[in-house]
Protein backbone atom coordinates (compact mmCIF):
# COMPACT_ATOMS: atom_id res chain seq x y z
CA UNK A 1 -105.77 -91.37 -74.04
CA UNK A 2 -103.25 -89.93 -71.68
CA UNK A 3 -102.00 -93.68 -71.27
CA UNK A 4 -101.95 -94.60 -75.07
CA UNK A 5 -99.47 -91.01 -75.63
CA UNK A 6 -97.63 -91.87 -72.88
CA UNK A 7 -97.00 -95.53 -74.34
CA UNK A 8 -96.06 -94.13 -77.92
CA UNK A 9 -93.94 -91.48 -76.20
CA UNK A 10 -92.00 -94.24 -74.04
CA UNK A 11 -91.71 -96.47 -77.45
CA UNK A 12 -90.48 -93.65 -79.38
CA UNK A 13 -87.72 -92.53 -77.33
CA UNK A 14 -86.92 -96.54 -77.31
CA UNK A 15 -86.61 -96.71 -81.16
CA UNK A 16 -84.30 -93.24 -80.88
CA UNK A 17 -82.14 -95.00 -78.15
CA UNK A 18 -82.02 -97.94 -80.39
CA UNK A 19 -80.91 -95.85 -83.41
CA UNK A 20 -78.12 -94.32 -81.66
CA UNK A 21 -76.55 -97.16 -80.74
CA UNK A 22 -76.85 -98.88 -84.28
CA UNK A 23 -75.53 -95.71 -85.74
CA UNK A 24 -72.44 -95.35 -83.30
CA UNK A 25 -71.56 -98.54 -83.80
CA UNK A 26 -71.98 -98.30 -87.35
CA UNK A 27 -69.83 -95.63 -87.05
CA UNK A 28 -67.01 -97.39 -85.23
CA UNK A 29 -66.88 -100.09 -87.66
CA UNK A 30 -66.36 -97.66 -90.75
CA UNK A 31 -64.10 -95.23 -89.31
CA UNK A 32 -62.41 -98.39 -88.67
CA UNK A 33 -62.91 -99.66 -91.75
CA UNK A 34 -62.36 -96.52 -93.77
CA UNK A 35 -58.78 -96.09 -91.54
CA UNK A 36 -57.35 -99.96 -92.60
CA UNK A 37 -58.20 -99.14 -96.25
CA UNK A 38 -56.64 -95.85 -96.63
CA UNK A 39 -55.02 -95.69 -99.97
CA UNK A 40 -52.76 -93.07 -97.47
CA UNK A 41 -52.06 -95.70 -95.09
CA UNK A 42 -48.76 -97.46 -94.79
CA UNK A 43 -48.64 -101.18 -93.70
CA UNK A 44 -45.43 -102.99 -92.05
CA UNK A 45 -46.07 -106.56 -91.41
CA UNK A 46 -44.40 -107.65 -88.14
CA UNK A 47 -43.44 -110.46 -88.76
CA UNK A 48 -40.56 -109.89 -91.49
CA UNK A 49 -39.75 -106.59 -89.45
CA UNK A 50 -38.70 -108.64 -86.75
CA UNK A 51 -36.52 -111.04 -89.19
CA UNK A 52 -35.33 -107.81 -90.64
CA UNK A 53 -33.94 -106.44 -87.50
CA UNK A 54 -32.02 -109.87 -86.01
CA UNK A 55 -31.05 -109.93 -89.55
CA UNK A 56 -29.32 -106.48 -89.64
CA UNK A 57 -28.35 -106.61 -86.03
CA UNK A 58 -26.74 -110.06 -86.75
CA UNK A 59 -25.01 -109.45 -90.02
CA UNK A 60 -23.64 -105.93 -88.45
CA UNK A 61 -21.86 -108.15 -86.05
CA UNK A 62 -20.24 -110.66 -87.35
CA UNK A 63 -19.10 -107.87 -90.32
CA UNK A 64 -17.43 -105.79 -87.27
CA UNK A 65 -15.51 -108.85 -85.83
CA UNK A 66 -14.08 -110.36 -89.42
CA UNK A 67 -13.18 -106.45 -90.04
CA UNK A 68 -11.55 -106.10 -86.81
CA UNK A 69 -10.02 -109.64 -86.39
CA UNK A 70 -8.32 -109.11 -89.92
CA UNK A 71 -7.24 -105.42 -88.60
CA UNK A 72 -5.83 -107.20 -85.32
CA UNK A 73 -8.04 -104.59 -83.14
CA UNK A 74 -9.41 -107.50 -81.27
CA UNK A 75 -7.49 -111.19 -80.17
CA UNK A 76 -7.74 -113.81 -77.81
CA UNK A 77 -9.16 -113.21 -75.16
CA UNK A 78 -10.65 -109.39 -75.81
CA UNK A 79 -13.55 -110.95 -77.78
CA UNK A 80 -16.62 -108.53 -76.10
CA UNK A 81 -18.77 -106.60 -78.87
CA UNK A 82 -17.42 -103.71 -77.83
CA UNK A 83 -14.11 -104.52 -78.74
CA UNK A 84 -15.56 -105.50 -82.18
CA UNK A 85 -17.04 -101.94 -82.95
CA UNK A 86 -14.05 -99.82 -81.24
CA UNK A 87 -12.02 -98.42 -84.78
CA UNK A 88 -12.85 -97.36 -87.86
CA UNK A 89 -14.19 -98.69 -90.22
CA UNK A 90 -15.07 -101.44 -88.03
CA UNK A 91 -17.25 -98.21 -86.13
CA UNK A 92 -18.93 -97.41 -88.96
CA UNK A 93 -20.08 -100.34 -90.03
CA UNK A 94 -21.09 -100.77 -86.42
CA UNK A 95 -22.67 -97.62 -86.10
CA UNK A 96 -24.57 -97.97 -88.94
CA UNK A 97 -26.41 -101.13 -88.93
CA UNK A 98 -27.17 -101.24 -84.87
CA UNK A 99 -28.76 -98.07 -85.66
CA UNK A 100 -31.27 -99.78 -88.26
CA UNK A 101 -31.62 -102.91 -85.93
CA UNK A 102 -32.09 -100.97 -82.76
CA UNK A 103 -34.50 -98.28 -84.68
CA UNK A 104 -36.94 -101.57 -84.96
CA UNK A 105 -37.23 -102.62 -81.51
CA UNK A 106 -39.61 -100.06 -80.30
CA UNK A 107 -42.06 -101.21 -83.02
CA UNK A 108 -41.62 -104.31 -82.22
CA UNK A 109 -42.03 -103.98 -78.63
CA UNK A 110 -45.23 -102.33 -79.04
CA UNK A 111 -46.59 -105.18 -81.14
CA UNK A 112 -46.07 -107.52 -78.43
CA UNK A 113 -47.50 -104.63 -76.18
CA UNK A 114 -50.94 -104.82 -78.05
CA UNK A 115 -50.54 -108.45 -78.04
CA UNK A 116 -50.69 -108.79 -74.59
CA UNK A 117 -52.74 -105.88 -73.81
CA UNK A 118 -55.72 -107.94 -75.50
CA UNK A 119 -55.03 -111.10 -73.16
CA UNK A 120 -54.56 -109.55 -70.09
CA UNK A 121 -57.49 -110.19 -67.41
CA UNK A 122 -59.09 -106.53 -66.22
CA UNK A 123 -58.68 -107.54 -63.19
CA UNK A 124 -54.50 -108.70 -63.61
CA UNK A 125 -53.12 -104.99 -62.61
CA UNK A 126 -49.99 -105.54 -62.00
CA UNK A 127 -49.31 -107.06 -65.31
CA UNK A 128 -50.63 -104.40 -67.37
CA UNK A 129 -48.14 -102.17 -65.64
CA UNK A 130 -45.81 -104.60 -66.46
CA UNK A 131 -46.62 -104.50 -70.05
CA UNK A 132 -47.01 -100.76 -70.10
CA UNK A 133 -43.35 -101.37 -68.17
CA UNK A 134 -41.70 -103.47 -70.43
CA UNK A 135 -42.89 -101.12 -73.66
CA UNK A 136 -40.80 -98.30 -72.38
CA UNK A 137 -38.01 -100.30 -71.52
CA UNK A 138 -37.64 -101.59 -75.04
CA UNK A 139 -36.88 -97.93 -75.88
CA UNK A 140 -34.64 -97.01 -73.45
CA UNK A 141 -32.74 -100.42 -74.45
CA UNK A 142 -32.87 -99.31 -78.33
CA UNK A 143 -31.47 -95.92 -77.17
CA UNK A 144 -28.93 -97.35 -74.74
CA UNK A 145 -27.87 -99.89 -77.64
CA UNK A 146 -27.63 -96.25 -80.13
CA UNK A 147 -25.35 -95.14 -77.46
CA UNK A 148 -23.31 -98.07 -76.90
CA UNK A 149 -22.89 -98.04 -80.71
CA UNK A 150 -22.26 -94.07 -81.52
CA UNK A 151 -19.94 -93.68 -78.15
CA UNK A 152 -16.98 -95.95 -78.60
CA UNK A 153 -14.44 -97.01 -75.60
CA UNK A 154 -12.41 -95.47 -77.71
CA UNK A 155 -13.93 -92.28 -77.99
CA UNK A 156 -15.29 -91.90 -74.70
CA UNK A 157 -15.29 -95.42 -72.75
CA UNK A 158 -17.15 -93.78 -69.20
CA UNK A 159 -19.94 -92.49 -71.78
CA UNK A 160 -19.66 -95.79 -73.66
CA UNK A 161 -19.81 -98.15 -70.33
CA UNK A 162 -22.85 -96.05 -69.07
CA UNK A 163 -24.61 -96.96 -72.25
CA UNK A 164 -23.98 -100.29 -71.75
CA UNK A 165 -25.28 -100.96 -68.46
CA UNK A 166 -28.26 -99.31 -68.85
CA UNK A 167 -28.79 -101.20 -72.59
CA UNK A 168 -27.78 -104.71 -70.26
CA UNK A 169 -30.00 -104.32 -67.41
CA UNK A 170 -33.33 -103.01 -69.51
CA UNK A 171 -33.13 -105.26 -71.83
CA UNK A 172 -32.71 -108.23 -69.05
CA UNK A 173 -36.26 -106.62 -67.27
CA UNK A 174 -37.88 -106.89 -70.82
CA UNK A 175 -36.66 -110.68 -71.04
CA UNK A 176 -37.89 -111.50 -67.57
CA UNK A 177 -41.53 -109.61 -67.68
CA UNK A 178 -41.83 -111.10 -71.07
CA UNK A 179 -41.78 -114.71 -69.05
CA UNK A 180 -44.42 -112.92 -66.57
CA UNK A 181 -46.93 -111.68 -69.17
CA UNK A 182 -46.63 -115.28 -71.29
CA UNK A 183 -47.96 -117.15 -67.66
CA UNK A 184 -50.49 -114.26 -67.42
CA UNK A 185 -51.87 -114.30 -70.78
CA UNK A 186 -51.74 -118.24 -70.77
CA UNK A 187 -50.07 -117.79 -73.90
CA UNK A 188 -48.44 -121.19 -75.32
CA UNK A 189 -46.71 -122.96 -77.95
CA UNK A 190 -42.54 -122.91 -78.91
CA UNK A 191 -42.34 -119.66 -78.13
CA UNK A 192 -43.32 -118.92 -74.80
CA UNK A 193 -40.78 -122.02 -73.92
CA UNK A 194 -37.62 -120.55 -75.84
CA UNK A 195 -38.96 -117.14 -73.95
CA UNK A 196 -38.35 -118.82 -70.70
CA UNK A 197 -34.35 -120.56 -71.87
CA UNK A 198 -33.62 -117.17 -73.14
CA UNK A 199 -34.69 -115.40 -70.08
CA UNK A 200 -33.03 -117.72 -67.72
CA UNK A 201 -29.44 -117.33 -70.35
CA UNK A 202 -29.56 -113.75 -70.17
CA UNK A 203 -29.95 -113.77 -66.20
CA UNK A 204 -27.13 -116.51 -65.88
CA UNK A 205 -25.09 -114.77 -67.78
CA UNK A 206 -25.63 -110.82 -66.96
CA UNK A 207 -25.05 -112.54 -63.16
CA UNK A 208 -22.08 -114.40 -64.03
CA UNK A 209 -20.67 -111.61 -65.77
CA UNK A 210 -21.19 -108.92 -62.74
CA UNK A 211 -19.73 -111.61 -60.66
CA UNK A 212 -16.56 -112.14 -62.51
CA UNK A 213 -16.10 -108.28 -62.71
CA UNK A 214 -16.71 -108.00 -58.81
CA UNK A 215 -14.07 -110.36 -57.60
CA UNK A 216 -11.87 -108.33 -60.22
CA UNK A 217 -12.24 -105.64 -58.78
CA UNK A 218 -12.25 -106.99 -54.97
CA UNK A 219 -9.14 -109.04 -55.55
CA UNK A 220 -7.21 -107.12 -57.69
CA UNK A 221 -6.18 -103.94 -59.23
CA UNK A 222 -7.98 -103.39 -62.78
CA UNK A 223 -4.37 -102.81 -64.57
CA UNK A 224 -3.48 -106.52 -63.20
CA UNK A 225 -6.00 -108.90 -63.03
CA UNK A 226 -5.39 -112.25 -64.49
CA UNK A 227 -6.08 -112.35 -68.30
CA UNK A 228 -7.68 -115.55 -67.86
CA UNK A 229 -10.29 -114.09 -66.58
CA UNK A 230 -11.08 -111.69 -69.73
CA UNK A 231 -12.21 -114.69 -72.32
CA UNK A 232 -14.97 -116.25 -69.43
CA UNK A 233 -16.65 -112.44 -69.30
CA UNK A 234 -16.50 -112.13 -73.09
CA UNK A 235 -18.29 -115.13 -73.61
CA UNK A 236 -20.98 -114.31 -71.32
CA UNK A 237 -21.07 -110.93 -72.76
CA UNK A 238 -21.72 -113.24 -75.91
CA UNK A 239 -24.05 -115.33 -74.26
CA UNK A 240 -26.78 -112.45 -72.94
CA UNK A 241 -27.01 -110.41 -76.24
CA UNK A 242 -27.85 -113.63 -78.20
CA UNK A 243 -29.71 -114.66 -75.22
CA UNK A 244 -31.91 -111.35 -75.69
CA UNK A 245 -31.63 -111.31 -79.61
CA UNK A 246 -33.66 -115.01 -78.82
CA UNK A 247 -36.49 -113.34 -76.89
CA UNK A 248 -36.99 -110.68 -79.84
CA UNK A 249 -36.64 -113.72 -82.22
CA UNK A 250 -39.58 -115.76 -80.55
CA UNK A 251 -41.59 -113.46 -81.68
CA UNK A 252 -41.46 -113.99 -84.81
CA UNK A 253 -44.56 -116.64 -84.83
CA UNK A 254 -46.39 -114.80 -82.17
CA UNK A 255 -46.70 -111.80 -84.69
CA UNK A 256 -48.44 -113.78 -87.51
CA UNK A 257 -50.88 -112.22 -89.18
CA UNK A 258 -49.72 -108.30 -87.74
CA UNK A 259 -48.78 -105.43 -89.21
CA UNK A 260 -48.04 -102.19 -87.72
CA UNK A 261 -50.34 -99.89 -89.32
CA UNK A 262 -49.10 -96.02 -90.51
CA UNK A 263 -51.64 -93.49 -91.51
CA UNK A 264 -51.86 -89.68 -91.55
CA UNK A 265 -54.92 -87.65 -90.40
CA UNK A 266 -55.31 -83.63 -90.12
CA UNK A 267 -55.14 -82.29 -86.83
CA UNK A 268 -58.33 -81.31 -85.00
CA UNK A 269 -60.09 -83.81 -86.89
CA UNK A 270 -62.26 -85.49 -84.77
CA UNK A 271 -62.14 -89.35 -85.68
CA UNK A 272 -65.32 -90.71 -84.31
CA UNK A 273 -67.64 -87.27 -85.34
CA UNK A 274 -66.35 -87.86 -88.84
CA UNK A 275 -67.12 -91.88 -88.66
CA UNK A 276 -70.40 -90.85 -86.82
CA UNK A 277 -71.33 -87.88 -89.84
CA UNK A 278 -70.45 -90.77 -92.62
CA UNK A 279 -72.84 -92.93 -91.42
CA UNK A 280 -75.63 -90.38 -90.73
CA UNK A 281 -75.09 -89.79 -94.07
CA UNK A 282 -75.86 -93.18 -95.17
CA UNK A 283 -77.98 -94.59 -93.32
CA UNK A 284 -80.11 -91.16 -94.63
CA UNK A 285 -79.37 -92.07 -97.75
CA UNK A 286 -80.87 -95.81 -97.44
């Protein structure tokens, strides 16, 4: 007798054990559920954000140098961005639509973070740092490019420079770990390959361009350097920001099928006791 209760009890507990685990994940999937159906919940695809930020960033450009090539603020060979964005209302204009472009990149850099979270190997440390790396990066770049944009060389050009080089050498580490993480997640296809040329442009360039302004400053005195000199740095200047606008523009079939998902909740509200209380509730009610 003592053997047949203890065999019920053992059974019993087995069936409660069971219904736990049905019920939490049951309640996973419809918090889940009940979160990516929210009437409340505001959905950005990725895809056309990304388009919508080279777009913007693109478009602000080549509206600062027509506006500032028909002013005469910029002429052979002072062709850098900068030079493109120094008066007003070639500013402005700059000012204004970096500021959407650059507002984007975080978002989009955490896309590719989740991306790549979900590929990368438990056991492949160093490039989940890297990832985790590479997201924060992206917004230091987006607020080093806000910088670069609000502070002129006009205005301020020690402000403006610092801006710059920090906006130059993140955005070169996101290029390069972006290469890293595409080998570690064995990810192929078009645009792991244009991932690698634009990696290897921006680093040619960003090298070529600290190189040039080295022996400048080595050989000569910065009032009288050699203007031919000035056009070779502009166009690498050229070079690595379409260089990195090309890594950010390879993503554009990676993200297929993402959105970036917006949603409210009330603080204190316990996600998974409220998922875990809904489904009490119906599985009660079945």
């Amino acid at each position: 007798r003592d053997g047949q209760e203890g065999k019920e009890g053992f059974i019993k507990g087995e069936e409660e054990e069971t219904k736990k685990k049905v019920l939490g994940s049951y309640a996973l999937r419809a918090s889940h559920t009940q979160r990516m159906s929210s009437p409340h919940a505001l959905h950005i695809p990725a895809r056309p954000l990304t388009l919508f930020a080279l777009t913007v960033g693109l478009a602000t450009f080549v509206a600062s140098y027509a506006i500032s090539i028909e002013e005469g603020w910029i002429y052979y060979p002072w062709y850098f961005l900068s030079s493109s964005i120094n008066f007003s209302p070639a500013s402005n204009v700059g000012a204004q639509g970096l500021s959407l472009a650059l507002a984007c990149l975080p978002f989009l850099a955490f896309v590719r973070y989740v991306q790549c979270a979900e590929r990368i190997p438990e056991n492949f440390t160093l490039a989940a740092r890297l990832n985790k790396i590479s997201l924060w990066s992206a917004l230091i770049s987006a607020v080093a490019g806000q910088g670069v944009a609000s502070w002129q060389a006009s205005a301020n050009v020690q402000i403006h420079l610092v801006f710059a080089g920090v906006f130059f050498s993140f955005s070169l580490f996101i290029a390069l770990i972006q290469v890293y993480l595409d080998y570690r997640c064995k990810i192929t296809g078009w645009g792991k390959n244009l991932r690698q040329f634009n990696a290897l442009a921006a680093l040619c360039s960003l090298g070529a361009l600290g190189l040039t302004g080295l022996i400048i400053l080595i050989k000569y005195e910065v009032q009288n350097f050699p203007r031919s000199m000035v056009f070779p740095m502009a166009v690498e200047e050229l070079i690595f920001v379409g260089a990195v606008l090309g890594v950010y523009a390879t993503f554009i079939t990676d993200f297929k099928g993402m959105d970036i998902t917006l949603t409210v909740r009330k603080r204190g509200e316990d996600e998974d006791e409220v998922g875990i209380r809904e489904a009490s509730q119906s599985m009660n009610s079945v």
